[in-house]
Protein backbone atom coordinates (compact mmCIF):
# COMPACT_ATOMS: atom_id res chain seq x y z
CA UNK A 1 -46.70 109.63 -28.09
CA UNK A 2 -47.74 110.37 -31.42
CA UNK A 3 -50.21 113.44 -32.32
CA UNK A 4 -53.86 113.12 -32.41
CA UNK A 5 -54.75 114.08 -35.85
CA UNK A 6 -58.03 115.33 -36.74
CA UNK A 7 -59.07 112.41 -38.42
CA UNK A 8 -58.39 110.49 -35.23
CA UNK A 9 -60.15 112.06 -32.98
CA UNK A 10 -63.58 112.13 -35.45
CA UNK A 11 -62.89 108.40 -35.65
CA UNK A 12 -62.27 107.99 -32.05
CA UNK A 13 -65.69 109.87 -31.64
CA UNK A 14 -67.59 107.82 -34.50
CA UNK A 15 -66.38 104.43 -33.62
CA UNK A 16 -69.29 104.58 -30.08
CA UNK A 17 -71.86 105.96 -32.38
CA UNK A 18 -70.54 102.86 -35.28
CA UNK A 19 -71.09 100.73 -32.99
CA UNK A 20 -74.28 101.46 -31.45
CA UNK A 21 -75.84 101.67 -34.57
CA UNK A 22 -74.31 98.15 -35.99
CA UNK A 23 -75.44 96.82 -32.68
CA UNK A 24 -78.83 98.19 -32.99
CA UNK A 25 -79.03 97.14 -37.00
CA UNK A 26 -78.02 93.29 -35.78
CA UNK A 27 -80.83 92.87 -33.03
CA UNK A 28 -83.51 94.50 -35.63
CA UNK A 29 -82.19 92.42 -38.57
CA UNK A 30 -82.29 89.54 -36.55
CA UNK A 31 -85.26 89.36 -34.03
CA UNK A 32 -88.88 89.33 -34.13
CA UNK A 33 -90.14 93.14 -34.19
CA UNK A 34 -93.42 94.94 -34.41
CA UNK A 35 -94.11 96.57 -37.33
CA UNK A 36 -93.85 100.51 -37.13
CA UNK A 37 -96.31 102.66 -39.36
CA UNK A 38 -93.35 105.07 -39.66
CA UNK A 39 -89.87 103.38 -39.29
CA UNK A 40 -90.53 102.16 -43.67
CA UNK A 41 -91.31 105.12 -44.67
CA UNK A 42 -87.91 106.42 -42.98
CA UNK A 43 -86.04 104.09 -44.64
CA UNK A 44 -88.07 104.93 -48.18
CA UNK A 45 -87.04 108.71 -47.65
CA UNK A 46 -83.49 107.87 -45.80
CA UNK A 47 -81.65 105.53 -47.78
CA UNK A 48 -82.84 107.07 -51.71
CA UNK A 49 -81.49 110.52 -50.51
CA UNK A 50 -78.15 108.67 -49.38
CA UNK A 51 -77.87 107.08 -52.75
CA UNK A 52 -78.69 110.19 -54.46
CA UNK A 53 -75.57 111.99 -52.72
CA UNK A 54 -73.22 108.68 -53.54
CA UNK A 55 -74.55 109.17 -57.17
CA UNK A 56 -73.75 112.87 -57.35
CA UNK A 57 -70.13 112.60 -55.55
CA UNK A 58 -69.40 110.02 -58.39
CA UNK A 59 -70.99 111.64 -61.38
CA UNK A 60 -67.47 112.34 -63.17
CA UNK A 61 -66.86 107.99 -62.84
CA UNK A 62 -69.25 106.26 -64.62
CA UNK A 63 -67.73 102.94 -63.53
CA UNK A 64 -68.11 103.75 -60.15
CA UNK A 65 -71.87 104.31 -60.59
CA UNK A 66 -72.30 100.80 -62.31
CA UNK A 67 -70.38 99.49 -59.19
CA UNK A 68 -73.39 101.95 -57.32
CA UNK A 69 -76.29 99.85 -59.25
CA UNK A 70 -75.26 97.06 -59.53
CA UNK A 71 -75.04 96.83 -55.93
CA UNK A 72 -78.35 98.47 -55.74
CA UNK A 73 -79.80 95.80 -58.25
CA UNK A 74 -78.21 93.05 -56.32
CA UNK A 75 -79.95 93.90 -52.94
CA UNK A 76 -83.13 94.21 -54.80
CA UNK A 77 -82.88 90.72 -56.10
CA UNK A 78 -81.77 89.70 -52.48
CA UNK A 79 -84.60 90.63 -51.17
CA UNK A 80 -86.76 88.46 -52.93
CA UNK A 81 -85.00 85.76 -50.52
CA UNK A 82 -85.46 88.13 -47.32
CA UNK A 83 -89.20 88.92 -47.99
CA UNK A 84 -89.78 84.88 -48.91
CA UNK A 85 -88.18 83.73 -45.74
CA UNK A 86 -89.68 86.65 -43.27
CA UNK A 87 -92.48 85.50 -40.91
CA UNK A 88 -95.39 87.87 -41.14
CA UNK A 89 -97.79 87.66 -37.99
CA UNK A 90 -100.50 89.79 -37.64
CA UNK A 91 -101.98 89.86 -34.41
CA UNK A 92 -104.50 91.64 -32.08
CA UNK A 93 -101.78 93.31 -30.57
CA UNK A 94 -100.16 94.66 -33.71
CA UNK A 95 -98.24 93.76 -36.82
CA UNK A 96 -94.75 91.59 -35.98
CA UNK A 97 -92.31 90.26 -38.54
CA UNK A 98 -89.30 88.25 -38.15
CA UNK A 99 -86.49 88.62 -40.71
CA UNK A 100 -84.30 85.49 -41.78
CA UNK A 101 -81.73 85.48 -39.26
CA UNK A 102 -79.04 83.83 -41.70
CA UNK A 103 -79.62 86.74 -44.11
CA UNK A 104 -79.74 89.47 -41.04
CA UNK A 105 -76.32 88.29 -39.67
CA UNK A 106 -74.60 88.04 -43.52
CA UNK A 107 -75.75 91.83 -44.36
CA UNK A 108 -74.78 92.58 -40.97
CA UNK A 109 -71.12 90.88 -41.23
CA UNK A 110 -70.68 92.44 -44.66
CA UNK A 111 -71.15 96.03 -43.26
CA UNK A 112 -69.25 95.68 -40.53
CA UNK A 113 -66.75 94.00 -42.80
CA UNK A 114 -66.56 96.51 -45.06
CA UNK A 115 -66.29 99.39 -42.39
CA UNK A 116 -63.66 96.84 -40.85
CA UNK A 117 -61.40 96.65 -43.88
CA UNK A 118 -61.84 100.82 -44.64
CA UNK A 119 -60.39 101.52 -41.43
CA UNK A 120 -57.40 98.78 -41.59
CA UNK A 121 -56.91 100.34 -45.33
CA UNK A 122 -56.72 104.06 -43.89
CA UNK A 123 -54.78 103.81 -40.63
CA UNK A 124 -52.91 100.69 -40.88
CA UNK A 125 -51.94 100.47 -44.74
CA UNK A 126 -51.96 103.94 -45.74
CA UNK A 127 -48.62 105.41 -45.89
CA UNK A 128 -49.72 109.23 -46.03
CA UNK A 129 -51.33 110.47 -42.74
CA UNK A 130 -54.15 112.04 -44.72
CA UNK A 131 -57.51 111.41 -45.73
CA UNK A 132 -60.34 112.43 -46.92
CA UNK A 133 -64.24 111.57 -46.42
CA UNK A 134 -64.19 111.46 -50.26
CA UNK A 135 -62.28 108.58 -50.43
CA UNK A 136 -65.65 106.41 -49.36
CA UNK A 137 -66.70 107.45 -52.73
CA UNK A 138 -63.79 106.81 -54.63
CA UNK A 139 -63.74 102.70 -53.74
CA UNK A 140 -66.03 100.42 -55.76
CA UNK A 141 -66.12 98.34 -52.89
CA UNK A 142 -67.20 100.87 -50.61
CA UNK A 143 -70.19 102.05 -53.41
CA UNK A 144 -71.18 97.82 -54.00
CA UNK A 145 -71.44 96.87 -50.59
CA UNK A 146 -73.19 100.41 -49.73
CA UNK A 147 -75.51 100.08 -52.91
CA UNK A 148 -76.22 95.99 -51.64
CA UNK A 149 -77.59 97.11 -48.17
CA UNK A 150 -78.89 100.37 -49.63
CA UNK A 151 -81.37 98.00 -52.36
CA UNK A 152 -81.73 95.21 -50.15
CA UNK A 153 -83.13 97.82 -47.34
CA UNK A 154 -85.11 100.48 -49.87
CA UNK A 155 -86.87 96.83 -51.25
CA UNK A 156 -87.65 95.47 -47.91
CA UNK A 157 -89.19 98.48 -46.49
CA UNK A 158 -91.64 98.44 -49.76
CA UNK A 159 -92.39 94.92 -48.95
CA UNK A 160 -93.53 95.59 -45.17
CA UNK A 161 -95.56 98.52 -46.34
CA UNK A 162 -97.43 95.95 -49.04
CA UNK A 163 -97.82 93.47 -46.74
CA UNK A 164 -99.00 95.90 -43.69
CA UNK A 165 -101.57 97.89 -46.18
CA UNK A 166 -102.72 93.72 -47.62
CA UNK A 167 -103.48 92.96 -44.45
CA UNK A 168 -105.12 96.46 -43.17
CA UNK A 169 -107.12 96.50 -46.23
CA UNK A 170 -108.15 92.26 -45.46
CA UNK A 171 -109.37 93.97 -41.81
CA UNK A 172 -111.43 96.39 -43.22
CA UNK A 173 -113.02 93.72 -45.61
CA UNK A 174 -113.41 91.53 -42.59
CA UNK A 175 -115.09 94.59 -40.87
CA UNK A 176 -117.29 95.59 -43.42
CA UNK A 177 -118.96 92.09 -43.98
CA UNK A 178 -119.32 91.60 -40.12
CA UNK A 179 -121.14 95.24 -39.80
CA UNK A 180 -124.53 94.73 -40.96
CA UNK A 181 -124.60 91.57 -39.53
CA UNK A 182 -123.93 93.28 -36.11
CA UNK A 183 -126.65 95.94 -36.86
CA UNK A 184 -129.60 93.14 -37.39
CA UNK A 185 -128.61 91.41 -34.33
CA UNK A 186 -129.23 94.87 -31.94
């Protein structure tokens, strides 16, 4: 039997997490959900400071950072679609939306694609044992795909908090005309 090497086992313990998390990514990109106050602004703060540290591994490649934005531009453009296509439903019980599902399960299937084809590339076509965390950083693919879903997600985030503060702001309206009728009534 051959010897676990480091970068086994962290894969071995990654691959449960991985997989929670694509799980958990699918059913929200997918599904009708309610609309969190806090869950876009995570995103807003999340996925800027994740591009940031992509941007600053690859300083010394300019190349790779046009692979970086461009991916970044294309998600932002993509979005366009995924905002278009979303079902917005306020209610009395809360805010819901419903992303396109076609759109959820194609950013869905091209992460898990690309995550898919990294680990084939280290462990089945590599021919040195090692690697390095750094090599993420080094593929263009790696940066597009990461820079699609990092644009597409950073864009749709500022669309739900537009559309939540819209239709917050069309309550208050709402609220403020019925008011003094309410007062001349008691």
């Amino acid at each position: 039997m051959p010897a676990l090497t480091s970068s086994t086992i962290t894969l071995m313990v990654l691959l449960p997490l991985l997989a929670w998390r694509v799980q958990a990514r699918f059913r929200r990109m997918v599904g009708r959900q309610r609309l969190s106050r806090i869950r876009p602004w995570i995103t807003l703060v999340l996925f800027p400071l994740l591009v940031g540290l992509y941007a600053l591994a690859a300083r010394t490649q300019p190349v790779l950072l046009a692979w970086l934005a461009g991916g970044l531009l294309a998600g932002a453009v993509l979005v366009r679609y995924g905002l278009h296509r979303t079902q917005f439903e306020p209610t009395r019980q809360g805010l819901f939306y419903t992303p396109n599902a076609h759109l959820g399960i194609a950013l869905s299937l091209l992460f898990v694609g690309r995550i898919l084809y990294r680990l084939v590339e280290v462990y089945v076509l590599a021919a040195a044992p090692t690697w390095e965390w750094s090599g993420f950083v080094r593929s263009p693919l790696t940066l597009v795909v990461f820079g699609v879903l990092a644009g597409y997600y950073i864009a749709y985030a500022l669309g739900l908090v537009r559309w939540r503060a819209r239709v917050l702001r069309a309550k208050r309206a709402r609220e403020a005309l019925a008011a003094p009728g309410e007062r001349a009534e008691r």
